[in-house]
N, C-alpha and C. Protein backbone atom coordinates (compact mmCIF):
# COMPACT_ATOMS: atom_id res chain seq x y z
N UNK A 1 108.16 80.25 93.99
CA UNK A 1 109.47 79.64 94.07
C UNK A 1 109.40 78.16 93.72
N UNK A 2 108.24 77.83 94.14
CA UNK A 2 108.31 76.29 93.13
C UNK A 2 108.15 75.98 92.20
N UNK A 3 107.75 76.85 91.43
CA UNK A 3 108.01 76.62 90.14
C UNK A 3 109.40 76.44 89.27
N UNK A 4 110.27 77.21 90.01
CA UNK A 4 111.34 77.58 89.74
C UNK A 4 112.49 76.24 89.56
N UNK A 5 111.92 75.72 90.96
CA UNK A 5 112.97 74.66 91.66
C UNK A 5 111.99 72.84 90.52
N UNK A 6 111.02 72.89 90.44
CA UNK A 6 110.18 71.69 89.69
C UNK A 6 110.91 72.21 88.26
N UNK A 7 110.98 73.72 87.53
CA UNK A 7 111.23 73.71 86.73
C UNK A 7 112.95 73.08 86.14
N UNK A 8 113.44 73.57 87.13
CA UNK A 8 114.90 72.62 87.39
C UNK A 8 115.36 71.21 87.76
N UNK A 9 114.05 71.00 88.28
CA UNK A 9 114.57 69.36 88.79
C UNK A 9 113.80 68.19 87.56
N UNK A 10 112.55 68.80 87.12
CA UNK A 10 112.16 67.85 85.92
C UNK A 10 113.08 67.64 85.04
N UNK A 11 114.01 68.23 84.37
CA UNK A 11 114.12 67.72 83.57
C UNK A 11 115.71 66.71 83.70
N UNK A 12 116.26 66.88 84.82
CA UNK A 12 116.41 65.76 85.38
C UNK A 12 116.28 64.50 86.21
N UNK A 13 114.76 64.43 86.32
CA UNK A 13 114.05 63.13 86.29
C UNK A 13 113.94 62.67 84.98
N UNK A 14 114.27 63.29 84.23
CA UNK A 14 113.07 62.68 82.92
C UNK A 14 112.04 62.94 82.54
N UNK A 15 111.43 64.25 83.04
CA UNK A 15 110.28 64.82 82.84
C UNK A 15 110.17 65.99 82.02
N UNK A 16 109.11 66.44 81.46
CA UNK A 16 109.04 67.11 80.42
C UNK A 16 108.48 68.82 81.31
N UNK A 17 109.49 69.54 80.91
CA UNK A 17 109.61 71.18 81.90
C UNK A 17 108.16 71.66 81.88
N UNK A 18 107.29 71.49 80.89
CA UNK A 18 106.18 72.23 80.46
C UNK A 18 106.00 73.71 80.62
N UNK A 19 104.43 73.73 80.93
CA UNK A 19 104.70 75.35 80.99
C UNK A 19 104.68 76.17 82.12
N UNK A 20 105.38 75.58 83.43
CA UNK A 20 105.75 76.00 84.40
C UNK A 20 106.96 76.99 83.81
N UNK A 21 107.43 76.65 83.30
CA UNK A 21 108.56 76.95 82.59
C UNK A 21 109.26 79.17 82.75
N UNK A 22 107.79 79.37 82.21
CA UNK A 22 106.81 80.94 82.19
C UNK A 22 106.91 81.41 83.46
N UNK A 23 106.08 81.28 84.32
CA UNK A 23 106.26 80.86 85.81
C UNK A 23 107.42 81.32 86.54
N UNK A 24 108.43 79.99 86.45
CA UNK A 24 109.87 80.70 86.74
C UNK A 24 110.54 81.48 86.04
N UNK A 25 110.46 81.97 85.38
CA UNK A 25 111.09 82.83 84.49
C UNK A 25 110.39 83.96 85.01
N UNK A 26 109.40 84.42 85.38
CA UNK A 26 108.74 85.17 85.73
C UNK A 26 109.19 85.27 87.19
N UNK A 27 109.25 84.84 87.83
CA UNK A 27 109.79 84.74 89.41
C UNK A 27 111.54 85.34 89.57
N UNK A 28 112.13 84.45 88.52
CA UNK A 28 114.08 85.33 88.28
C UNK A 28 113.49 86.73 87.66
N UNK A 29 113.06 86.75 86.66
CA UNK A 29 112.64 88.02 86.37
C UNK A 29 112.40 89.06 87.65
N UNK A 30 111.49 88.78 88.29
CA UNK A 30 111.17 89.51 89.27
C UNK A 30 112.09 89.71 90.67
N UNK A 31 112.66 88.83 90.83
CA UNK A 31 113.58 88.77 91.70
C UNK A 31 114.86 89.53 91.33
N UNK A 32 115.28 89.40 90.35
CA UNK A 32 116.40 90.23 89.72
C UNK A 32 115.88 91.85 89.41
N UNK A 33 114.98 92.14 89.64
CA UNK A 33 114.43 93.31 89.35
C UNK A 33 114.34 94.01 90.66
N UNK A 34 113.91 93.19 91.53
CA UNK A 34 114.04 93.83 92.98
C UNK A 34 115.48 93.99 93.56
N UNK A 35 116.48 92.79 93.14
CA UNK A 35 117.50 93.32 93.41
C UNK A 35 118.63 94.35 92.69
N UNK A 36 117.92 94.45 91.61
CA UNK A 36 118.94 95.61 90.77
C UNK A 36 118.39 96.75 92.09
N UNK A 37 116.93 97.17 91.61
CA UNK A 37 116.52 98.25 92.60
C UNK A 37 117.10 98.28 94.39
N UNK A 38 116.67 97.17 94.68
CA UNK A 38 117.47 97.69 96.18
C UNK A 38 119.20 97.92 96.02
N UNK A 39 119.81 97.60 95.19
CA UNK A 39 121.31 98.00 95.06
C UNK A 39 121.89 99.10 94.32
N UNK A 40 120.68 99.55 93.78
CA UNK A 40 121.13 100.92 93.10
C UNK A 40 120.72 102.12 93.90
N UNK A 41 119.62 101.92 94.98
CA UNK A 41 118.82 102.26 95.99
C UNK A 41 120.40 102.62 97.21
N UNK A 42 121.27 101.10 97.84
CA UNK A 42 121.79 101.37 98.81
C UNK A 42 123.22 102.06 98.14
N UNK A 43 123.41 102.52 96.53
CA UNK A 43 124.32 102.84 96.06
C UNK A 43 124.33 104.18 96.31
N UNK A 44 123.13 104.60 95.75
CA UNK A 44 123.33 106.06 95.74
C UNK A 44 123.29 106.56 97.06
N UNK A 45 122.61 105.70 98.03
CA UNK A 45 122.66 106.42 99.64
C UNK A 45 124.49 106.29 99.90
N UNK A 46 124.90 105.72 99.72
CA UNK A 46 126.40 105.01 100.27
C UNK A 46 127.33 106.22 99.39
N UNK A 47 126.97 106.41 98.23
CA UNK A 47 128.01 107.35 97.36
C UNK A 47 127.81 108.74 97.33
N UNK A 48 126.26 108.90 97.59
CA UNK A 48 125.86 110.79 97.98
C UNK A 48 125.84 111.51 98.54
C-alpha cells in the first residue's frame, strides 16, 4: 500500500514517480480482483 500512496504523492512534490509506479499498479490490480470476486461470490449467494 505504500507504494501506491508515494506513487501518488511524488509527483506532487516534484518528484519523479519512478518505478514504484509497477508496484502500485500491481496492488489496484490486485485489490480490484479480490473485490470483483468477493461480489460476484455474495451475488450469486443473495440471487440463488
Amino acid at each position: 500500500m505504500t507504494s501506491i500512496v508515494n506513487t501518488v504523492r511524488n509527483p506532487f512534490s516534484g518528484q519523479p514517480v519512478g518505478t514504484e509506479i509497477w508496484v502500485a499498479l500491481a496492488w489496484c490490480l490486485g485489490i480490484l480482483e479480490l473485490g470483483y470476486a468477493l461480489s460476484v461470490m455474495v451475488y450469486r449467494r443473495c440471487a440463488g
